[in-house]
C-alpha atoms as a PDB file:
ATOM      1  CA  UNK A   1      -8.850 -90.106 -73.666  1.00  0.00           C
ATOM      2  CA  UNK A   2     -11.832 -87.591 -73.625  1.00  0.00           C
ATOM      3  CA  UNK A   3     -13.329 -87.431 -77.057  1.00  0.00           C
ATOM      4  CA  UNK A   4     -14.706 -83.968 -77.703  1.00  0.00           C
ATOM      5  CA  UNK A   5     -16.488 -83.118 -80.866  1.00  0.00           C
ATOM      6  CA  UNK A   6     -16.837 -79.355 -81.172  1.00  0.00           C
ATOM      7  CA  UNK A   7     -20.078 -79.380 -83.466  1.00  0.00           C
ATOM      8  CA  UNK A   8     -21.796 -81.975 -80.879  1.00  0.00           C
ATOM      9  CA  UNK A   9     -20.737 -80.449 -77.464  1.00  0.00           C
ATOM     10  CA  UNK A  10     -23.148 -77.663 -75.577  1.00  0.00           C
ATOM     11  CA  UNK A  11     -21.655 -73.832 -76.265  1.00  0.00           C
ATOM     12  CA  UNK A  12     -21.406 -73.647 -72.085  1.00  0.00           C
ATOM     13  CA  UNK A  13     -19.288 -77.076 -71.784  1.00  0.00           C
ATOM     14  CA  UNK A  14     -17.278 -76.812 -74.763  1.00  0.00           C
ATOM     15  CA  UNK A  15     -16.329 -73.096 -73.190  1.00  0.00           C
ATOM     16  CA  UNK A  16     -15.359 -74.870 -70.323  1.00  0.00           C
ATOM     17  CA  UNK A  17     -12.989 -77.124 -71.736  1.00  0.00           C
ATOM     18  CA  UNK A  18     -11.652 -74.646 -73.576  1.00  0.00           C
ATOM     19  CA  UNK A  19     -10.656 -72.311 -71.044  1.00  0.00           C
ATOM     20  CA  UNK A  20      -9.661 -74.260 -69.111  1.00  0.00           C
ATOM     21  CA  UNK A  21      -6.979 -76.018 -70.618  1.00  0.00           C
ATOM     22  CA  UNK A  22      -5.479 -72.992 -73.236  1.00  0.00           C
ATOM     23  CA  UNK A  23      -3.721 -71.998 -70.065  1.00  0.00           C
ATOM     24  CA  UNK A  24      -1.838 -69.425 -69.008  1.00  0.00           C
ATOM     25  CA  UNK A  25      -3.854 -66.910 -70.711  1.00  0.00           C
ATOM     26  CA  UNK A  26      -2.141 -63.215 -71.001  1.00  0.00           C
ATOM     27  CA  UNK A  27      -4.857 -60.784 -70.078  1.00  0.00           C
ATOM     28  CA  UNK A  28      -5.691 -57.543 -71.909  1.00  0.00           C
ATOM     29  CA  UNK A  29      -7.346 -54.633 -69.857  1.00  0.00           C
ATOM     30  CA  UNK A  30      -9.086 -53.022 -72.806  1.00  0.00           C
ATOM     31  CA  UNK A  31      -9.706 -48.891 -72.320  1.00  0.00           C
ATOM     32  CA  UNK A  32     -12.112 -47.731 -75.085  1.00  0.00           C
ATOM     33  CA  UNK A  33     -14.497 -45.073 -75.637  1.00  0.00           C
ATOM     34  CA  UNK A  34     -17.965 -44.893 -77.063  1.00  0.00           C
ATOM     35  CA  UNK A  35     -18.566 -42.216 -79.629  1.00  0.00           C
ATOM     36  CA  UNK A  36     -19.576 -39.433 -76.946  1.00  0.00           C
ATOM     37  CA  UNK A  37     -16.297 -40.010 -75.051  1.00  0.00           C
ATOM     38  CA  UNK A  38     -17.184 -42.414 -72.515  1.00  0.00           C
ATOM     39  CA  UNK A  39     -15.253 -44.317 -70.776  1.00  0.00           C
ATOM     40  CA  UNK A  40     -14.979 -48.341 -70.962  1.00  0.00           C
ATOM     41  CA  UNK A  41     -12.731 -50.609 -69.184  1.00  0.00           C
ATOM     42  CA  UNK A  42     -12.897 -54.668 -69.228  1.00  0.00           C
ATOM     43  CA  UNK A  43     -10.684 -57.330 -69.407  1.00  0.00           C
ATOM     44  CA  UNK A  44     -10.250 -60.345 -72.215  1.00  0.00           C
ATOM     45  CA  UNK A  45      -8.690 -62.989 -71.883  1.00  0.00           C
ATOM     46  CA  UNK A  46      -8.943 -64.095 -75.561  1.00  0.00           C
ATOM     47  CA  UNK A  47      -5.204 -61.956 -75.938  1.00  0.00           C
ATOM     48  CA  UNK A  48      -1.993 -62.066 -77.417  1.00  0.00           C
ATOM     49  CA  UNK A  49       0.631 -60.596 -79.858  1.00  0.00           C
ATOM     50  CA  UNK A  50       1.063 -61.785 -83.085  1.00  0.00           C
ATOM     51  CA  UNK A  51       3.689 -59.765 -85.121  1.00  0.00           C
ATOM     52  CA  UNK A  52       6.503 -57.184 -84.167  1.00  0.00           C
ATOM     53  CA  UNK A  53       6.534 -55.237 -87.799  1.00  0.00           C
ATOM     54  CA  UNK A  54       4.241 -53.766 -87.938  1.00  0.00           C
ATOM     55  CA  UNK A  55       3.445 -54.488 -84.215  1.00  0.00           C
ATOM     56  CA  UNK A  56       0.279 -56.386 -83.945  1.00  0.00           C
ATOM     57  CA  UNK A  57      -1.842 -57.840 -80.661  1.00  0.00           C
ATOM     58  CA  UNK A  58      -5.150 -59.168 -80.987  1.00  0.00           C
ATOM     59  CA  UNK A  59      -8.029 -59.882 -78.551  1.00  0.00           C
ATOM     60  CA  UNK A  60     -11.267 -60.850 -78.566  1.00  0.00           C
ATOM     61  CA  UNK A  61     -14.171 -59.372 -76.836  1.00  0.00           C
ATOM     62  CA  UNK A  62     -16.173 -62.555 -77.977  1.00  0.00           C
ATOM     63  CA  UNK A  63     -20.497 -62.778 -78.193  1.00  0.00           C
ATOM     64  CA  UNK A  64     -22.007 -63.806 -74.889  1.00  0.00           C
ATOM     65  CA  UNK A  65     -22.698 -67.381 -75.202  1.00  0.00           C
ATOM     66  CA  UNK A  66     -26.445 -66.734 -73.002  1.00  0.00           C
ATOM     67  CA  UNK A  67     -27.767 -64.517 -75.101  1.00  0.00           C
ATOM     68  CA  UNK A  68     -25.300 -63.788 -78.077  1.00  0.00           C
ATOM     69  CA  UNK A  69     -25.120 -59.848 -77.159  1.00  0.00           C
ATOM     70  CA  UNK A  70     -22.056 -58.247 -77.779  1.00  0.00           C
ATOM     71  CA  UNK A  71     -19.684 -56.824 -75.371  1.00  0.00           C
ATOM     72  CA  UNK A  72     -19.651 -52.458 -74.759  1.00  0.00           C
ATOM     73  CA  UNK A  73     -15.914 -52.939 -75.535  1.00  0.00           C
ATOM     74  CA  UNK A  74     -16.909 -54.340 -78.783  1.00  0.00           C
ATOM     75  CA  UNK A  75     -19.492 -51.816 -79.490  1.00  0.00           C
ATOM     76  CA  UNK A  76     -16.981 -48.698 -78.408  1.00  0.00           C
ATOM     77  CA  UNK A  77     -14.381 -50.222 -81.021  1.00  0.00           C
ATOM     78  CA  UNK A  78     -17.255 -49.555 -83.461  1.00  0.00           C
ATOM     79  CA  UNK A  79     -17.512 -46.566 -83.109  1.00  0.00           C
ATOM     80  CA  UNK A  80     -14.112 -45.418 -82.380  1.00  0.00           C
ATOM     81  CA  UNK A  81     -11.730 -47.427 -83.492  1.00  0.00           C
ATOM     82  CA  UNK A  82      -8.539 -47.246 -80.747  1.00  0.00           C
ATOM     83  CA  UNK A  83      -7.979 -48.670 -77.694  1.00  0.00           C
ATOM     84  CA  UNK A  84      -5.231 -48.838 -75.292  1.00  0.00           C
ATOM     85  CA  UNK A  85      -4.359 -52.462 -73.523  1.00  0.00           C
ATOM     86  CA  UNK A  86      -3.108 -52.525 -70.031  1.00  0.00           C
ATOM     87  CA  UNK A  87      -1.040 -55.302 -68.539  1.00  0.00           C
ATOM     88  CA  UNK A  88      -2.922 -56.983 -65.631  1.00  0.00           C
ATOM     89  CA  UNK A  89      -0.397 -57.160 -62.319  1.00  0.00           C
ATOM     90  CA  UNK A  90      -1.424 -59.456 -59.400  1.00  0.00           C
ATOM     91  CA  UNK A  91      -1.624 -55.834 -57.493  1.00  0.00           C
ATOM     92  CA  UNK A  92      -4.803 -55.043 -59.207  1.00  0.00           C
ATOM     93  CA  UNK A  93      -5.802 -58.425 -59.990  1.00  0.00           C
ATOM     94  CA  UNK A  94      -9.107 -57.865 -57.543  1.00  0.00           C
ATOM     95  CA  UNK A  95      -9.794 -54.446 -59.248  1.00  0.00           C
ATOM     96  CA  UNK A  96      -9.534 -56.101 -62.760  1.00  0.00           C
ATOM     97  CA  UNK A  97     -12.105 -58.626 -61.683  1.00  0.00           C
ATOM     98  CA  UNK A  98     -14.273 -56.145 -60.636  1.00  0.00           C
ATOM     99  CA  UNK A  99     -14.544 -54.306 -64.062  1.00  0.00           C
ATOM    100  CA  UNK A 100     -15.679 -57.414 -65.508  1.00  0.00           C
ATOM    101  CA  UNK A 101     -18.806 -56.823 -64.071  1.00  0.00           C
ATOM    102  CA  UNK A 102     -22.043 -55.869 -66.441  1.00  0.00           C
ATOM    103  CA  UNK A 103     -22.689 -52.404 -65.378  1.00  0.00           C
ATOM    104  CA  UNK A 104     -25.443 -50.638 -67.701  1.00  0.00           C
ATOM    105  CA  UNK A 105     -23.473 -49.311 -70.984  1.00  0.00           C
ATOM    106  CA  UNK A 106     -22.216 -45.359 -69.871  1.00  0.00           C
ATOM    107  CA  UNK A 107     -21.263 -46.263 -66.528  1.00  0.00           C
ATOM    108  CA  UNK A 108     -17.550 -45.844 -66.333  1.00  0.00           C
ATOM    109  CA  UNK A 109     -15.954 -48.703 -64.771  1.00  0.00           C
ATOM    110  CA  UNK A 110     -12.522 -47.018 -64.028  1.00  0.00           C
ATOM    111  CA  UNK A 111     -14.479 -45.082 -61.207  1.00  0.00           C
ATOM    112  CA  UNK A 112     -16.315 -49.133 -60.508  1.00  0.00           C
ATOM    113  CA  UNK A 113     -13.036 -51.048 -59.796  1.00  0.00           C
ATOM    114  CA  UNK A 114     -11.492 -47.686 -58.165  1.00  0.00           C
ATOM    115  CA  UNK A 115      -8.898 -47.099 -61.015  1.00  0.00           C
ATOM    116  CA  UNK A 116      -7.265 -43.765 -62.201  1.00  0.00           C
ATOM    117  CA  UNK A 117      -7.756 -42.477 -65.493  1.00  0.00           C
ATOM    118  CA  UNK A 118      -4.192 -41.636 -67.464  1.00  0.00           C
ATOM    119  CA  UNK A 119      -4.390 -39.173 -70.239  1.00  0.00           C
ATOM    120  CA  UNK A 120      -2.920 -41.048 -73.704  1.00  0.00           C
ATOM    121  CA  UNK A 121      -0.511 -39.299 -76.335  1.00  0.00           C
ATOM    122  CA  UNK A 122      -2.222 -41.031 -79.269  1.00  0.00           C
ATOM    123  CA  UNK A 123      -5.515 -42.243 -79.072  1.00  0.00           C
ATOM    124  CA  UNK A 124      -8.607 -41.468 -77.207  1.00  0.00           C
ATOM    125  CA  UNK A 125      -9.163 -43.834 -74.430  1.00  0.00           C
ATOM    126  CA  UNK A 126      -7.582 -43.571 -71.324  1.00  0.00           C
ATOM    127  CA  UNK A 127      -4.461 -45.443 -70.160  1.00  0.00           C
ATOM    128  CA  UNK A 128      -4.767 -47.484 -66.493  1.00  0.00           C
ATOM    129  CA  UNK A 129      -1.873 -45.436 -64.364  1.00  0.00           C
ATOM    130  CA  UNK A 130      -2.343 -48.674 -62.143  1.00  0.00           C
ATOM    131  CA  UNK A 131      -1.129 -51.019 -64.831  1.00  0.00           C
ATOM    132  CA  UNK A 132       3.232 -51.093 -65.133  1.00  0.00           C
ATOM    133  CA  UNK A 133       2.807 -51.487 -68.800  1.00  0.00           C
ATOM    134  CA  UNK A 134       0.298 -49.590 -71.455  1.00  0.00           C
ATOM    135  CA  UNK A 135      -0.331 -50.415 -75.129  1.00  0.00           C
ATOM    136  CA  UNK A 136      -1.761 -47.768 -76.894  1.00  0.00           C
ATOM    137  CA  UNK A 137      -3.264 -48.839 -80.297  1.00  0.00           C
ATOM    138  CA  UNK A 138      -5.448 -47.951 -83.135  1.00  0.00           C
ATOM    139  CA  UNK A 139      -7.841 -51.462 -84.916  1.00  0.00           C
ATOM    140  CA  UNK A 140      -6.800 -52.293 -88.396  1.00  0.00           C
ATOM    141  CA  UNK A 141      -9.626 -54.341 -88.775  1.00  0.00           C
ATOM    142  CA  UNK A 142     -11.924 -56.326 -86.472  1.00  0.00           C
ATOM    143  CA  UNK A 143     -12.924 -60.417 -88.047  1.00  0.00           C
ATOM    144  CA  UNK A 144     -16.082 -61.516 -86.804  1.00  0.00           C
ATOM    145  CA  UNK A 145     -15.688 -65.699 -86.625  1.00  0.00           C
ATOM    146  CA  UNK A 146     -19.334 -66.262 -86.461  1.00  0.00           C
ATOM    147  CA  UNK A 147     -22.717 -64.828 -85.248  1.00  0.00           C
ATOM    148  CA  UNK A 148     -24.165 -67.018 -83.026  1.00  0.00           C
ATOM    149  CA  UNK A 149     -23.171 -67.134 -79.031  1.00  0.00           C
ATOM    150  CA  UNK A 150     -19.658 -67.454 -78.169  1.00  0.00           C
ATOM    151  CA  UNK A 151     -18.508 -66.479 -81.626  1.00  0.00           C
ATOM    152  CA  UNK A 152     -15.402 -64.238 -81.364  1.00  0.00           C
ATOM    153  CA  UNK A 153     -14.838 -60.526 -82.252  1.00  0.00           C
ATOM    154  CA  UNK A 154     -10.792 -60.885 -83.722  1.00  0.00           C
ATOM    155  CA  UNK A 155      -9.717 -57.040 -82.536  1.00  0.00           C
ATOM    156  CA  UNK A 156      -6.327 -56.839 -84.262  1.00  0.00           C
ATOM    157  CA  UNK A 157      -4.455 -53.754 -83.081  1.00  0.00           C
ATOM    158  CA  UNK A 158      -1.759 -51.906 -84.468  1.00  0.00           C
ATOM    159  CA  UNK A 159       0.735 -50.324 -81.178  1.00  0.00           C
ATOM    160  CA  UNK A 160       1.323 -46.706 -81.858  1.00  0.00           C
ATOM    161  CA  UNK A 161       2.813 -46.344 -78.100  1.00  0.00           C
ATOM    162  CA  UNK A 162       3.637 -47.960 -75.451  1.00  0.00           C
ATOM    163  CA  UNK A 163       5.011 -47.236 -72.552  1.00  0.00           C
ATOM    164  CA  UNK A 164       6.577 -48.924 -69.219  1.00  0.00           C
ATOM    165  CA  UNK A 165       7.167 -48.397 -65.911  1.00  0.00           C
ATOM    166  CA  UNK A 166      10.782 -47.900 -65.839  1.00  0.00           C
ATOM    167  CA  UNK A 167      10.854 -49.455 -61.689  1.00  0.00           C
ATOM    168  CA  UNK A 168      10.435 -53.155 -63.513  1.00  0.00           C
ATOM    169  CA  UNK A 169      13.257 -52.783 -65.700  1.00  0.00           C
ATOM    170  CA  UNK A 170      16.759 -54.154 -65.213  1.00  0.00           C
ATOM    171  CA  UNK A 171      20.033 -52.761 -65.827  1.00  0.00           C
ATOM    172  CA  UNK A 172      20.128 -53.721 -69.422  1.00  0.00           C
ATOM    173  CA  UNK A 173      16.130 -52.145 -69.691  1.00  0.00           C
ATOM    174  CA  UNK A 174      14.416 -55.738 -70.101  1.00  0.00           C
ATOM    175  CA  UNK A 175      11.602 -56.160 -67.878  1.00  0.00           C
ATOM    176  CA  UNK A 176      12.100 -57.947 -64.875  1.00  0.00           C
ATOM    177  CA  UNK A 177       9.317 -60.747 -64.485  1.00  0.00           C
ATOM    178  CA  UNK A 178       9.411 -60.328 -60.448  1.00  0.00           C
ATOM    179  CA  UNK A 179       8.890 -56.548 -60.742  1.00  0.00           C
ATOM    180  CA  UNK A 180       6.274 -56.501 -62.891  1.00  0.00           C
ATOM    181  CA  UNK A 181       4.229 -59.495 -61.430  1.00  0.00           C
ATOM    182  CA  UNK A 182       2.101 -60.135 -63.784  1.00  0.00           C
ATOM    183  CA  UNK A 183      -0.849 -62.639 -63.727  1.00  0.00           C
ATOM    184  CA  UNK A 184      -2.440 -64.994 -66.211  1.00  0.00           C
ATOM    185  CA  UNK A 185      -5.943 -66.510 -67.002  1.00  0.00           C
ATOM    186  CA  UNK A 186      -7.066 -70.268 -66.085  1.00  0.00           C
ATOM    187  CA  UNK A 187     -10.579 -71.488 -66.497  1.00  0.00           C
ATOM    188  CA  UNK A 188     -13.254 -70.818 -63.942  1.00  0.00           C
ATOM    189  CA  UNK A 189     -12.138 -68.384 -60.747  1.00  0.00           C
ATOM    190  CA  UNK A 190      -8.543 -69.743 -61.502  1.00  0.00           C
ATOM    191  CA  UNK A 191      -5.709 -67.269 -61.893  1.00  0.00           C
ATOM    192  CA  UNK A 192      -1.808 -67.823 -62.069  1.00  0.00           C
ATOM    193  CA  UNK A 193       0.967 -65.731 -60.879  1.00  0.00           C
ATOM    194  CA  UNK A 194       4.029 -64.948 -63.701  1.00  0.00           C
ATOM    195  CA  UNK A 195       7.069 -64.687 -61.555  1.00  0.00           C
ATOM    196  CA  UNK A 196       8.606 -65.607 -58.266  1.00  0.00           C
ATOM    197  CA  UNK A 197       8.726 -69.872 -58.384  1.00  0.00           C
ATOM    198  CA  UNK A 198       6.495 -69.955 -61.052  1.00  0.00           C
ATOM    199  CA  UNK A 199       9.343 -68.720 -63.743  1.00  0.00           C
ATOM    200  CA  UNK A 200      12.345 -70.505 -65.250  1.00  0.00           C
ATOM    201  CA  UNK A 201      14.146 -70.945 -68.077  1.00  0.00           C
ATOM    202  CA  UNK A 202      14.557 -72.516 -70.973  1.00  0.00           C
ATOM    203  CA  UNK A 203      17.067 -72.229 -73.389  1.00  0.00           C
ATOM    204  CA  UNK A 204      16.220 -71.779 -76.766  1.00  0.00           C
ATOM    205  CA  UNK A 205      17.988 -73.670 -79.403  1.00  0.00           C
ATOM    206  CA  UNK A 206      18.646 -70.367 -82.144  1.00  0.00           C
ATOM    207  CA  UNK A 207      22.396 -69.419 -81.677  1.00  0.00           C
ATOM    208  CA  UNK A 208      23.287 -73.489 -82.425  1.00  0.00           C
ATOM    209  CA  UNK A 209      22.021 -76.429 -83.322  1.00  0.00           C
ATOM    210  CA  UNK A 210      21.261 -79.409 -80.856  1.00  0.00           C
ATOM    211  CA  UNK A 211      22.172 -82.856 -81.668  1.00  0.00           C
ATOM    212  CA  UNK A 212      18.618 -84.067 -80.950  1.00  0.00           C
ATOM    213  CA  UNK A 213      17.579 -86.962 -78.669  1.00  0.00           C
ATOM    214  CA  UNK A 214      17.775 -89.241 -81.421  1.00  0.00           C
ATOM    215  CA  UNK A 215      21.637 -88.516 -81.414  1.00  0.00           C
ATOM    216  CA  UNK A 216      21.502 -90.010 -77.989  1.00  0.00           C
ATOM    217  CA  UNK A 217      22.997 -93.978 -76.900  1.00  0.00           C
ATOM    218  CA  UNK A 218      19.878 -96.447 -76.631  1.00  0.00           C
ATOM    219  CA  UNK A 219      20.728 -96.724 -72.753  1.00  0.00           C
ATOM    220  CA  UNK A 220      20.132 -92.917 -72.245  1.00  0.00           C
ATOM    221  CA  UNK A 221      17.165 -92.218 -74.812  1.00  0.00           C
ATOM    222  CA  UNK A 222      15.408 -95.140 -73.836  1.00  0.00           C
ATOM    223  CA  UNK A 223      16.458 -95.004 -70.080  1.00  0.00           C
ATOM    224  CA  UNK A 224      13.435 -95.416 -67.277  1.00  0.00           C
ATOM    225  CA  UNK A 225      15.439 -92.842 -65.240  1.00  0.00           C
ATOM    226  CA  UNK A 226      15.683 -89.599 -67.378  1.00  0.00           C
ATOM    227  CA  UNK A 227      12.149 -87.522 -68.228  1.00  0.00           C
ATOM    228  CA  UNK A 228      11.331 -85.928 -71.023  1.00  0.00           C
ATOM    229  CA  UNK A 229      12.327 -82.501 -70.012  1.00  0.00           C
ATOM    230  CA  UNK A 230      16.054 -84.045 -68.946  1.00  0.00           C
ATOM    231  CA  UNK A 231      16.303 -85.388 -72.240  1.00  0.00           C
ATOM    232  CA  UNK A 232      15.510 -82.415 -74.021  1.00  0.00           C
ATOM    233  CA  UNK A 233      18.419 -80.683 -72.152  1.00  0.00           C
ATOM    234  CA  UNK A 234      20.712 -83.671 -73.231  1.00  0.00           C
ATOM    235  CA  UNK A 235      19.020 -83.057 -76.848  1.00  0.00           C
ATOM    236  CA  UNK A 236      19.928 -79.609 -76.623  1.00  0.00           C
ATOM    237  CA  UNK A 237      24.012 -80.295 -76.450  1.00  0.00           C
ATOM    238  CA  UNK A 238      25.588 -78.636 -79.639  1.00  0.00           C
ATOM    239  CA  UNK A 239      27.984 -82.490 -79.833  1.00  0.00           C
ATOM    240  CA  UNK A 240      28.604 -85.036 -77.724  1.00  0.00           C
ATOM    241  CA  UNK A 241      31.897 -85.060 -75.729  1.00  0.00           C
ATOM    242  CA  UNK A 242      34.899 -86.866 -77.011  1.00  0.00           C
ATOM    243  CA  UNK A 243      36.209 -89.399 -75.094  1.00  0.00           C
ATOM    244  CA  UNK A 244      39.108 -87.683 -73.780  1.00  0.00           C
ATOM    245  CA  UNK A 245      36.471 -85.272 -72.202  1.00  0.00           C
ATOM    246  CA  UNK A 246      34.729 -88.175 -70.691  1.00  0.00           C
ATOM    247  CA  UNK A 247      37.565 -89.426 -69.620  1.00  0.00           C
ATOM    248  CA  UNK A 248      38.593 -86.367 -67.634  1.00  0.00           C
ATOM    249  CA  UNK A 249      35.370 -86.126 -65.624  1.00  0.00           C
ATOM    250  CA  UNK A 250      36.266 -89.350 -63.838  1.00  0.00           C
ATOM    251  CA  UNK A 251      38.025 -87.909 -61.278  1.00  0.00           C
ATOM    252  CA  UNK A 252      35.319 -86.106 -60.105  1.00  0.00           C
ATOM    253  CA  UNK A 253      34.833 -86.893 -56.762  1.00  0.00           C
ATOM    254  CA  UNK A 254      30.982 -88.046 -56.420  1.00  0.00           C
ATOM    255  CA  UNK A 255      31.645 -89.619 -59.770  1.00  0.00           C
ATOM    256  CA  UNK A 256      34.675 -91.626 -58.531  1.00  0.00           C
ATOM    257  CA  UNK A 257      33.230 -92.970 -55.408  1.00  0.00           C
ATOM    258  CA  UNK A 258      30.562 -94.159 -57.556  1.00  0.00           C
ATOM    259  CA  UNK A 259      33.154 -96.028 -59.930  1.00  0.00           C
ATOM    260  CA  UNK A 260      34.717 -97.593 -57.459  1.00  0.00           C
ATOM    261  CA  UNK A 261      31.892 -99.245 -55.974  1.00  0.00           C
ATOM    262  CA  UNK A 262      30.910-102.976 -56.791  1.00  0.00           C
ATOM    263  CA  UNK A 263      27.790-104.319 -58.932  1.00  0.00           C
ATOM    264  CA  UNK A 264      25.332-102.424 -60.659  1.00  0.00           C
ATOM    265  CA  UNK A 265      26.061 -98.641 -60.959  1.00  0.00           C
ATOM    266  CA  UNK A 266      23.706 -97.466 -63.824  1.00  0.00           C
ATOM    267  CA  UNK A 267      21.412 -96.201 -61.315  1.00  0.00           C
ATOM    268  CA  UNK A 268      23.795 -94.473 -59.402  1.00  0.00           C
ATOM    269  CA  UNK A 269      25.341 -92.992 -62.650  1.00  0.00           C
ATOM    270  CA  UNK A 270      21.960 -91.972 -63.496  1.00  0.00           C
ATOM    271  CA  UNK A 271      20.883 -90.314 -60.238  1.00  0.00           C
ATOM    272  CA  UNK A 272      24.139 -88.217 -60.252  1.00  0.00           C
ATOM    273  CA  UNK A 273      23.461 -86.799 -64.175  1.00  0.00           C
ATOM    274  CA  UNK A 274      20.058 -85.959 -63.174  1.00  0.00           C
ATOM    275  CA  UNK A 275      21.469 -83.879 -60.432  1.00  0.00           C
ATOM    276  CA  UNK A 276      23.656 -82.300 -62.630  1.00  0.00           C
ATOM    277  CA  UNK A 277      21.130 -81.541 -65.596  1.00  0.00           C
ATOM    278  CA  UNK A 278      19.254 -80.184 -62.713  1.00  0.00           C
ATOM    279  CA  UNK A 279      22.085 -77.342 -61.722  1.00  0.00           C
ATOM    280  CA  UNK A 280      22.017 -76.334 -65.419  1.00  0.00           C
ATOM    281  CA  UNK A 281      25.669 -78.652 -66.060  1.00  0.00           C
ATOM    282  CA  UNK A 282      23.869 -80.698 -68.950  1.00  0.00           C
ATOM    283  CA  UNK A 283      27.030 -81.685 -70.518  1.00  0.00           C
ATOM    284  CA  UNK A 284      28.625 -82.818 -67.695  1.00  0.00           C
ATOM    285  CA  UNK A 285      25.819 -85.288 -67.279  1.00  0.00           C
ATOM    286  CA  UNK A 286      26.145 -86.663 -70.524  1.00  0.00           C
ATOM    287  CA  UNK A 287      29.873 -87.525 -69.772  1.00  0.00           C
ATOM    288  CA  UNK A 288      28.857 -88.826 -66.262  1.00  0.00           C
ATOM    289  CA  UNK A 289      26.110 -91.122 -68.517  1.00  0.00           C
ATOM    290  CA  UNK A 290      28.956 -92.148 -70.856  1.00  0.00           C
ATOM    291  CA  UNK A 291      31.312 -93.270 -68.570  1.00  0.00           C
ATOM    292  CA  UNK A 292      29.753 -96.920 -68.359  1.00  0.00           C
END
């Protein structure tokens, strides 16, 4: 493998690496004001949330690595200390992009990338009426990780409103990843959608406890057929079924016609799991895998 030592590696390379593999990065549109009332709008990808009580998201409108100069965003925070963080859709994506640009401080990049200026309930700077989703938030405190180029600027933000679209909700009021169509950061002029094929599921193991892979027979943990990912599903079982259970499954019928054919029908037992696991029927796999 690549070898990278942090403390030995150029500020533009090691940037490089960087960003380009923390992917996908959420991206915050930052609205801020300077102490006069102007407008600033840029995003950061340097962006996340880290706490629900009290709520908490951080980004980091880090020193530019050319020249170490700070960013107008950073400067704006400074001097008033709120800002409200829009969620970037792949409608606007272009528009984002735009804002991004250096324009002289003052110069208001809402009118730049063609955006509309919302009025916020709370704080100062202006919401994006473009954006589904808006975070409005006053700084608790800002952590500078260094002084040199590249160092980052740790914004940590308390939410005092927020507010969403209510056209990308479902039924039940979560969001619906396909309405909102959000995008995500990669390195260089990369970007990546958040919905459509690009989404699935995973199902977290809270509500019960999985039996782990290690609970797994030799021939299925250590099989050449089953990946990683299909053997976290198996993992993921709350027990492993009884033999009556496996029993049962035999009369299914693609199972069967397997059975009752002559020499070696691992594989075959295998491919047919694997198809299940695939259609979400993980423990109906395992009892396929067991039959042998």
């Amino acid at each position: 493998m690549l070898k990278i030592n942090p403390g030995q590696t150029p500020i533009p390379q090691l940037h490089h690496h960087l960003l380009d593999t923390i992917v996908p990065r959420p991206i915050a549109f930052a609205s801020t004001v300077d102490k006069d009332g102007k407008p600033n709008l840029s995003p950061f990808s340097f962006f996340n949330a880290f706490g629900v009580n009290p709520s908490t998201l951080v980004f980091s409108p880090s020193r530019r690595g050319r020249d170490n100069t700070t960013k107008h965003t950073y400067e704006n925070l400074l001097e008033v200390p709120e800002v409200v963080i829009n969620i970037v859709t792949y409608d606007m994506v272009q528009q984002v992009s735009l804002s991004s640009t250096e324009y002289p401080k003052g110069v208001n990049e809402f009118l730049k990338a063609g955006l509309t200026m919302l009025p916020s309930e709370k704080v100062r700077p202006f919401r994006v009426k473009e954006s589904p989703v808006h975070f409005e938030c006053r700084v608790r405190d800002i952590i500078e990780t260094g002084t040199e180029g590249g160092a980052g600027n740790l914004v940590i933000c308390e939410i005092v409103m927020m507010h969403i679209d209510e056209s990308i909700l479902d039924e039940k009021g979560f969001v619906v990843p396909d309405k909102l169509r959000a995008v995500g950061r990669m390195g260089r002029n990369f970007y990546v959608r958040a919905f459509g094929d690009a989404v699935f599921e995973v199902e977290k193991p809270l509500a019960r406890m999985g039996i782990g892979i290690d609970a797994l027979p030799e021939k299925i943990r250590f099989s050449e057929h089953l990946t990683g990912n299909e053997l976290g599903q198996l993992g993921n079982l709350e027990r492993l079924p009884g033999q009556d259970e496996i029993d049962a499954i035999e009369s299914f019928p693609e199972l069967r016609h397997i059975l009752e054919q002559s020499g070696n029908r691992s594989e075959a037992l295998f491919l047919l799991a694997k198809k299940m696991i695939a259609r979400g029927n993980a423990f109906d796999a395992l009892k396929v895998l067991l039959t042998a």
